[in-house]
N, C-alpha and C. Protein backbone atom coordinates (compact mmCIF):
# COMPACT_ATOMS: atom_id res chain seq x y z
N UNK A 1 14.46 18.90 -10.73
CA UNK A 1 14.91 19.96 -9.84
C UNK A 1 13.70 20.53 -9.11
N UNK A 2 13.81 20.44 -7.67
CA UNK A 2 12.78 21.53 -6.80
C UNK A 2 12.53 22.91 -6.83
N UNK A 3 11.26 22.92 -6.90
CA UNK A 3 10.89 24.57 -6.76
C UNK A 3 11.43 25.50 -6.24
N UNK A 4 11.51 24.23 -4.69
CA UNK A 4 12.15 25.45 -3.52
C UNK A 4 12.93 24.91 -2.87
N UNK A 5 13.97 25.61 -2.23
CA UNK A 5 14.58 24.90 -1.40
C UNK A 5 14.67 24.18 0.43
N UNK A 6 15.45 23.64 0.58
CA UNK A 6 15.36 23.03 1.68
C UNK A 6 14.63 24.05 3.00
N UNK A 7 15.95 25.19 3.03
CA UNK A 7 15.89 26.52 3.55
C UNK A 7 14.11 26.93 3.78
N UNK A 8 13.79 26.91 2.31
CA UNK A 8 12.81 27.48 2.33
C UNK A 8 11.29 26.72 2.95
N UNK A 9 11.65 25.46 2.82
CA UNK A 9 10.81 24.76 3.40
C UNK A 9 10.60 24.20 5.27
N UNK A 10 11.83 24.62 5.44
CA UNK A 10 12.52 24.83 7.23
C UNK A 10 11.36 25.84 7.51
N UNK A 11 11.33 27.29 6.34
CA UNK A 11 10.95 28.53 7.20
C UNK A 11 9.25 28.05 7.16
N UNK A 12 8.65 27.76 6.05
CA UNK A 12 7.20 27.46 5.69
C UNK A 12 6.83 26.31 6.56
N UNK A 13 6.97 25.29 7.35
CA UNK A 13 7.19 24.41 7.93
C UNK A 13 7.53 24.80 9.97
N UNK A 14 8.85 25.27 10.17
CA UNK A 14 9.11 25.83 11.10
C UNK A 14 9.39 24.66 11.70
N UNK A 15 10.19 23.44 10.81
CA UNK A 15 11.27 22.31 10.68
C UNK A 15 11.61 21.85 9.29
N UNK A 16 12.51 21.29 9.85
CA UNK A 16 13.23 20.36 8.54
C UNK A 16 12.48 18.84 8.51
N UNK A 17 12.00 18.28 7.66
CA UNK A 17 11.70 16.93 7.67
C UNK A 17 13.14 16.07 6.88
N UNK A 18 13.21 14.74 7.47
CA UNK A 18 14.41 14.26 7.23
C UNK A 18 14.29 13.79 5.82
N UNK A 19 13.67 13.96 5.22
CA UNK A 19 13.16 13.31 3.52
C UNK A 19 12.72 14.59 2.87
N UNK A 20 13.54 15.86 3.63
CA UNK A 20 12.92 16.86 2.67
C UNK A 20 13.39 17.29 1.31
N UNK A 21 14.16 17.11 0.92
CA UNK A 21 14.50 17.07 -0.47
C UNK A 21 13.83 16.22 -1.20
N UNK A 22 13.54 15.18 -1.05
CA UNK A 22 12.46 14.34 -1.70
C UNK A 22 11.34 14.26 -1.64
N UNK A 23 10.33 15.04 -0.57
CA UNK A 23 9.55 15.68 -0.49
C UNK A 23 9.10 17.03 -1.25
N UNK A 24 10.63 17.78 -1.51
CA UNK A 24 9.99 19.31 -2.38
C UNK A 24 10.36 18.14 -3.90
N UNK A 25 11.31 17.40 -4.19
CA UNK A 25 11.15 16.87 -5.49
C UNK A 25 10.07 16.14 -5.92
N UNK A 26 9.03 15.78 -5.22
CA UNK A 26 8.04 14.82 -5.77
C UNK A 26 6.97 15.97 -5.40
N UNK A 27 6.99 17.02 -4.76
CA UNK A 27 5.72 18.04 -4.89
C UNK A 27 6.21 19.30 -6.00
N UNK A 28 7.19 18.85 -6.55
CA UNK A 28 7.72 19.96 -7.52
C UNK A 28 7.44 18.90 -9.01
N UNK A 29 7.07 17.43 -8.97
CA UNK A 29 6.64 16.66 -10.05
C UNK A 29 5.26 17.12 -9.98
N UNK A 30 4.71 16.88 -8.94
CA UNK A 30 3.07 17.41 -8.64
C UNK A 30 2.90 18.43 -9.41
N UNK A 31 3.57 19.51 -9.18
CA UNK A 31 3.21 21.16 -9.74
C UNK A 31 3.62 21.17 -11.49
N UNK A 32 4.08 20.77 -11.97
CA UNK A 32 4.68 20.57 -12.99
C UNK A 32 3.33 19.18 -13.73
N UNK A 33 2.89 18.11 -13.10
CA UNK A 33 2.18 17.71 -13.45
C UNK A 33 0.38 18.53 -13.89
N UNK A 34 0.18 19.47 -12.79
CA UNK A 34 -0.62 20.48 -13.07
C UNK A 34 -0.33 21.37 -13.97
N UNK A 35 1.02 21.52 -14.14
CA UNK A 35 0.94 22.83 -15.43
C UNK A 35 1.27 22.33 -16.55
N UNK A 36 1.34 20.97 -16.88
CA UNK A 36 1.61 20.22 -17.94
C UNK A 36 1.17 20.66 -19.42
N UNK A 37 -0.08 21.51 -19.45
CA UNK A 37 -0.91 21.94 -20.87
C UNK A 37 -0.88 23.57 -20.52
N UNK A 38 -0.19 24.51 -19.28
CA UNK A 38 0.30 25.68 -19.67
C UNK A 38 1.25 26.03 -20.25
N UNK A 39 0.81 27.39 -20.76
CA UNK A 39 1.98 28.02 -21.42
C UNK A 39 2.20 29.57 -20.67
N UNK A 40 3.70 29.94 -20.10
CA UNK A 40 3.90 30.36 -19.35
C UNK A 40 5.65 30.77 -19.68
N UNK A 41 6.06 31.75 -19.65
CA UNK A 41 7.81 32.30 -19.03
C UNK A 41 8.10 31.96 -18.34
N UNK A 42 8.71 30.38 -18.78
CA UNK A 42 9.70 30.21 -16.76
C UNK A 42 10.45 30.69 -16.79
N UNK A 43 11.18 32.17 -17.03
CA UNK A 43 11.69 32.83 -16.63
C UNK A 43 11.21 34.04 -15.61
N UNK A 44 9.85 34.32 -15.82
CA UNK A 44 8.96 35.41 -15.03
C UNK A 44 8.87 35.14 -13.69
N UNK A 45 9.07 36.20 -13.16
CA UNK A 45 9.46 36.09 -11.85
C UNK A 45 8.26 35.33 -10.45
N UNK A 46 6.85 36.23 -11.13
CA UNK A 46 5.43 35.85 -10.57
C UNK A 46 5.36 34.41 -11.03
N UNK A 47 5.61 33.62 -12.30
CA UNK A 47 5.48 32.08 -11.94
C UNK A 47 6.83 31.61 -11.18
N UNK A 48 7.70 32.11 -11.14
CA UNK A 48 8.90 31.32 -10.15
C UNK A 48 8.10 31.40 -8.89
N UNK A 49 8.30 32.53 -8.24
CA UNK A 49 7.34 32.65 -7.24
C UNK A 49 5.92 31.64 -6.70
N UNK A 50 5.26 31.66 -8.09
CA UNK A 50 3.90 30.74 -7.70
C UNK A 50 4.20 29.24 -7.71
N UNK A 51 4.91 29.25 -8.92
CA UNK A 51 5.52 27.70 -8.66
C UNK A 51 6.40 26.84 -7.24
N UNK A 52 7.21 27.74 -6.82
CA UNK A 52 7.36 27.74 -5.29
C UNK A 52 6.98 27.42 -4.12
N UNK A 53 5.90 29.00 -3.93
CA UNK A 53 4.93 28.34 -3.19
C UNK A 53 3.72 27.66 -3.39
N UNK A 54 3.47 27.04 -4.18
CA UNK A 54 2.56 26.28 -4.14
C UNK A 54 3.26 24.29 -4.21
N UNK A 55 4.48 24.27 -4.68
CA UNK A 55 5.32 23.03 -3.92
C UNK A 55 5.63 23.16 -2.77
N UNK A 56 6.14 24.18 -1.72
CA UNK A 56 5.51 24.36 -0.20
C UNK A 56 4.42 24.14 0.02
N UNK A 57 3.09 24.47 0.12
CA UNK A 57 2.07 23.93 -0.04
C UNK A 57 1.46 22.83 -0.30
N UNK A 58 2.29 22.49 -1.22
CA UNK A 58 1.96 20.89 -1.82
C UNK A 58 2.36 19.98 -0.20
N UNK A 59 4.06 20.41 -0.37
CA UNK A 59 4.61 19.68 0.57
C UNK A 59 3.47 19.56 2.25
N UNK A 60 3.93 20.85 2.31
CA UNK A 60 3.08 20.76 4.06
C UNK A 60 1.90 20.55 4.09
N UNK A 61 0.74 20.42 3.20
CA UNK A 61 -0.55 19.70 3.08
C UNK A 61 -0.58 17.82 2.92
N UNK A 62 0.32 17.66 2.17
CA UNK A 62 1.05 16.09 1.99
C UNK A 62 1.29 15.93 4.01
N UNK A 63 2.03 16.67 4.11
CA UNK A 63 2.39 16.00 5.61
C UNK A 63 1.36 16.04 6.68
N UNK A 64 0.64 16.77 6.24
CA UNK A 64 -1.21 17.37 7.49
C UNK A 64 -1.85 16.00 7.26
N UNK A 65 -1.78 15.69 5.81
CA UNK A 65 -2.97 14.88 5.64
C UNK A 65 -2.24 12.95 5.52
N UNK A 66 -0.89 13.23 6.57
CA UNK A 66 -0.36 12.05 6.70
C UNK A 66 0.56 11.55 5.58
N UNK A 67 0.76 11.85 4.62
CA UNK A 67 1.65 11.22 3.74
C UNK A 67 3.02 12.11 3.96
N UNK A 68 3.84 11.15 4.56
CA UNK A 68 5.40 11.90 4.84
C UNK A 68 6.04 11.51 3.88
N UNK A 69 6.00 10.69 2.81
CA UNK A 69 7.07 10.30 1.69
C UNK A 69 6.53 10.85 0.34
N UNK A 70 5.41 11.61 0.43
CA UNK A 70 5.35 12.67 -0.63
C UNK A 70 4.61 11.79 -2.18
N UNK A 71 4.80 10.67 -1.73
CA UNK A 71 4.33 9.30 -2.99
C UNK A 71 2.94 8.91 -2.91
N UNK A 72 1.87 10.04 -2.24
CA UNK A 72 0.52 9.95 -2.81
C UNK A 72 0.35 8.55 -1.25
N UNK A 73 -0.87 8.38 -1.14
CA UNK A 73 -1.62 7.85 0.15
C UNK A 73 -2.05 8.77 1.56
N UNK A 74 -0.98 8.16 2.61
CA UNK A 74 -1.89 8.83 3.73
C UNK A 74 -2.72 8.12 4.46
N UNK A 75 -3.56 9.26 5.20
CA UNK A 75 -4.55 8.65 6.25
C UNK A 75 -5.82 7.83 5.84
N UNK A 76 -6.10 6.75 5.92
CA UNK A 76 -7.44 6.18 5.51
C UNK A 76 -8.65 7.32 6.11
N UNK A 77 -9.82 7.72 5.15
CA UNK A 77 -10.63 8.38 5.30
C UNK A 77 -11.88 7.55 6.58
N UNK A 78 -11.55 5.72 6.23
CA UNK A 78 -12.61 4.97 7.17
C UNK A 78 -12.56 4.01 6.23
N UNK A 79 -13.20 3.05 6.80
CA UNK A 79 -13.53 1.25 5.75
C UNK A 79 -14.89 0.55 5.63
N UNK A 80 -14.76 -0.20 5.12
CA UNK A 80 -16.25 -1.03 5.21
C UNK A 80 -15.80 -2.42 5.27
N UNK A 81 -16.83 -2.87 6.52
CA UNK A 81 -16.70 -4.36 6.14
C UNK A 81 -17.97 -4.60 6.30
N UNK A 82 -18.05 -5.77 4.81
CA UNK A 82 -19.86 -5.75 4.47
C UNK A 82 -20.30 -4.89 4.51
N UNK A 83 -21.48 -4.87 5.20
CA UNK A 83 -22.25 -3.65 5.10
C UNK A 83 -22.51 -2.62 5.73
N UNK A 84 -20.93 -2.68 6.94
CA UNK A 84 -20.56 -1.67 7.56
C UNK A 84 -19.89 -0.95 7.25
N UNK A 85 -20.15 0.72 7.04
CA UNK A 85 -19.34 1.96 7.11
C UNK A 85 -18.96 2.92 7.78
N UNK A 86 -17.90 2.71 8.08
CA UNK A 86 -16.91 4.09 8.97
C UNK A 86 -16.47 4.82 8.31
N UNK A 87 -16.56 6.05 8.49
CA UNK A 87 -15.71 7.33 8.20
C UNK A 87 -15.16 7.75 9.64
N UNK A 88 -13.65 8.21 8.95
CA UNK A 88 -13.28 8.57 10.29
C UNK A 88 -13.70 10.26 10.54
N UNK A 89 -14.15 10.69 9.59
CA UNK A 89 -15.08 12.11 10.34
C UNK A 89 -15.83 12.77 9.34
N UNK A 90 -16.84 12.93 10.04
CA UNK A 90 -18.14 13.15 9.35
C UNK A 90 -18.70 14.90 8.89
N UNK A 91 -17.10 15.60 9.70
CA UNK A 91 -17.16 17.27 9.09
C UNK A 91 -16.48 17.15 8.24
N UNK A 92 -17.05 17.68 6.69
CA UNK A 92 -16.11 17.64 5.90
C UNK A 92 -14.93 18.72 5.86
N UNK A 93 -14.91 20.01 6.71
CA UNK A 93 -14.00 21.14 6.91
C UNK A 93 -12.57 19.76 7.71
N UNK A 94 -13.02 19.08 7.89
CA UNK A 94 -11.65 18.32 8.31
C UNK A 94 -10.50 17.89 7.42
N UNK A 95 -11.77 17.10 6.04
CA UNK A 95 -10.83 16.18 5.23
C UNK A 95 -10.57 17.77 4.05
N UNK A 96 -9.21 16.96 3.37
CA UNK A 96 -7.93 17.85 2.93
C UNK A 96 -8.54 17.63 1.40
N UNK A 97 -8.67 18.87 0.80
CA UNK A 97 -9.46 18.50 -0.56
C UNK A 97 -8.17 18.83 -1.82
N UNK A 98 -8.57 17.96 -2.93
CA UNK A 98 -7.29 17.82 -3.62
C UNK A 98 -8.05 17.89 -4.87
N UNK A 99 -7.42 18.54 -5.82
CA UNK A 99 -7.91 18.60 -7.40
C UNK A 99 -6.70 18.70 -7.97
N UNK A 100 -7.15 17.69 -8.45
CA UNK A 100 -6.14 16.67 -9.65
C UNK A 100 -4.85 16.06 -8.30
N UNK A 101 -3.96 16.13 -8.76
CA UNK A 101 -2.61 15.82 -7.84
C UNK A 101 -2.09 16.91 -6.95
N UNK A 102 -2.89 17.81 -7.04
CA UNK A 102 -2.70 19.19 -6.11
C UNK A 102 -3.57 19.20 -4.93
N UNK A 103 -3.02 19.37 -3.54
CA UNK A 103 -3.78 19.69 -2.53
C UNK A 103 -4.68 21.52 -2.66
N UNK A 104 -5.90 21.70 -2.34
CA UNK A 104 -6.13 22.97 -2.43
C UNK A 104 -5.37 24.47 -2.49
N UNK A 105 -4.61 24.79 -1.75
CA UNK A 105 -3.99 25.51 -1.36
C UNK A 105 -2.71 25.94 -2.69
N UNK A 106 -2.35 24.74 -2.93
CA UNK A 106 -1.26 24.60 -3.92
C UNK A 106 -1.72 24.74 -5.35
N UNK A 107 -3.07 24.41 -5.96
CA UNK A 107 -3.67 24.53 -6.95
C UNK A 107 -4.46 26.51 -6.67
N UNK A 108 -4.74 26.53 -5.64
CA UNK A 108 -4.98 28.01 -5.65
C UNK A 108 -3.95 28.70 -5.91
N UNK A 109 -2.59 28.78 -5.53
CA UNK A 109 -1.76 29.63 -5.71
C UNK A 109 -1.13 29.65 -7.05
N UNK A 110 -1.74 28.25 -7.89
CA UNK A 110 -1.02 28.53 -9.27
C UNK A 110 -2.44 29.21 -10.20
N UNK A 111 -3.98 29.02 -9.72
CA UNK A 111 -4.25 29.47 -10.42
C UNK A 111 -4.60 30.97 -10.59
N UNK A 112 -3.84 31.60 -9.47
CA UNK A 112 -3.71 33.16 -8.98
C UNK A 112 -2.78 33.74 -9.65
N UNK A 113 -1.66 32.80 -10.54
CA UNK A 113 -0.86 33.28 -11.05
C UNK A 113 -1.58 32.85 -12.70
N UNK A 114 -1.99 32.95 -13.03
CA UNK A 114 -2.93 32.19 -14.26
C UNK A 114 -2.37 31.58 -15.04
N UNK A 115 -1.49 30.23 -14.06
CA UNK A 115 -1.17 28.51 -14.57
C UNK A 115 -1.82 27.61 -14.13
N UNK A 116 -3.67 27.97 -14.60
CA UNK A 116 -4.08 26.67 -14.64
C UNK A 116 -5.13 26.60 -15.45
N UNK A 117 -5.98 25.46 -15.79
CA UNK A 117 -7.22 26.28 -16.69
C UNK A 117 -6.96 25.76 -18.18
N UNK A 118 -5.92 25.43 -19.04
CA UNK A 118 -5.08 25.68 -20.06
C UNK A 118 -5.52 24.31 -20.37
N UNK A 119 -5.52 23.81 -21.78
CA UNK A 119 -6.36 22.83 -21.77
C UNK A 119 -5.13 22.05 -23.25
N UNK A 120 -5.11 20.95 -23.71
CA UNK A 120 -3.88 20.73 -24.70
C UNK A 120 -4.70 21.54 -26.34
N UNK A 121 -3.45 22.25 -26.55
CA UNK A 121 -3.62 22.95 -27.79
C UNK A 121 -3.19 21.90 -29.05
N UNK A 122 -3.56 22.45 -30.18
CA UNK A 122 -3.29 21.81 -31.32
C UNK A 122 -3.17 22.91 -32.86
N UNK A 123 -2.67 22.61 -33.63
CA UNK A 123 -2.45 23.62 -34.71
C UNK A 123 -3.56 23.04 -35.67
């Protein structure tokens, strides 16, 4: 089940993408893959909230940085052949920075809600 809904991703967006339900479902696996070793009330309102927007986030950073089917890839950064190297740009304020399976933006907003960090417990 998605974070957020369709609706909500129309308004964060300011369209509908035609794969958007499968888009908030595979950035709502993303977010859930990041909070995998928290412990947290999913009933509390501030993680509904953060969990939310930060699968918006997920989503509309996925689509900036070229991946419209939400299944990880995207834009080639550049190639090499032999011992030639291209990058396709050499400011890094361009390229879209990601920690773990989270685009920036989306990993900030969960760890503002303090779901992240949490490391696997044991008795």
């Amino acid at each position: 089940m998605a974070y957020a809904t369709i609706e909500q991703l129309n308004e964060k967006l300011g369209r509908t993408p035609v794969n958007a339900q499968q888009l908030l479902d595979r950035a709502s696996r993303d977010v859930d893959r990041a909070l995998l070793c928290a412990i947290y009330d999913p009933d509390d309102q501030d993680v509904t909230d953060a969990r939310r927007e930060a699968t918006l986030e997920q989503v509309a950073a996925n689509l900036d940085a070229g991946n419209v089917t939400g299944n990880g890839g995207g834009r080639a950064g550049g190639f090499t052949i032999g011992r030639l190297s291209v990058q396709a740009s050499s400011d890094p304020q361009d390229r879209p920075v990601k920690i773990g399976s989270l685009w920036e933006q989306a990993w900030t907003i969960l760890q503002g809600a303090g779901l992240t960090g949490h490391g696997p417990q044991s008795r």
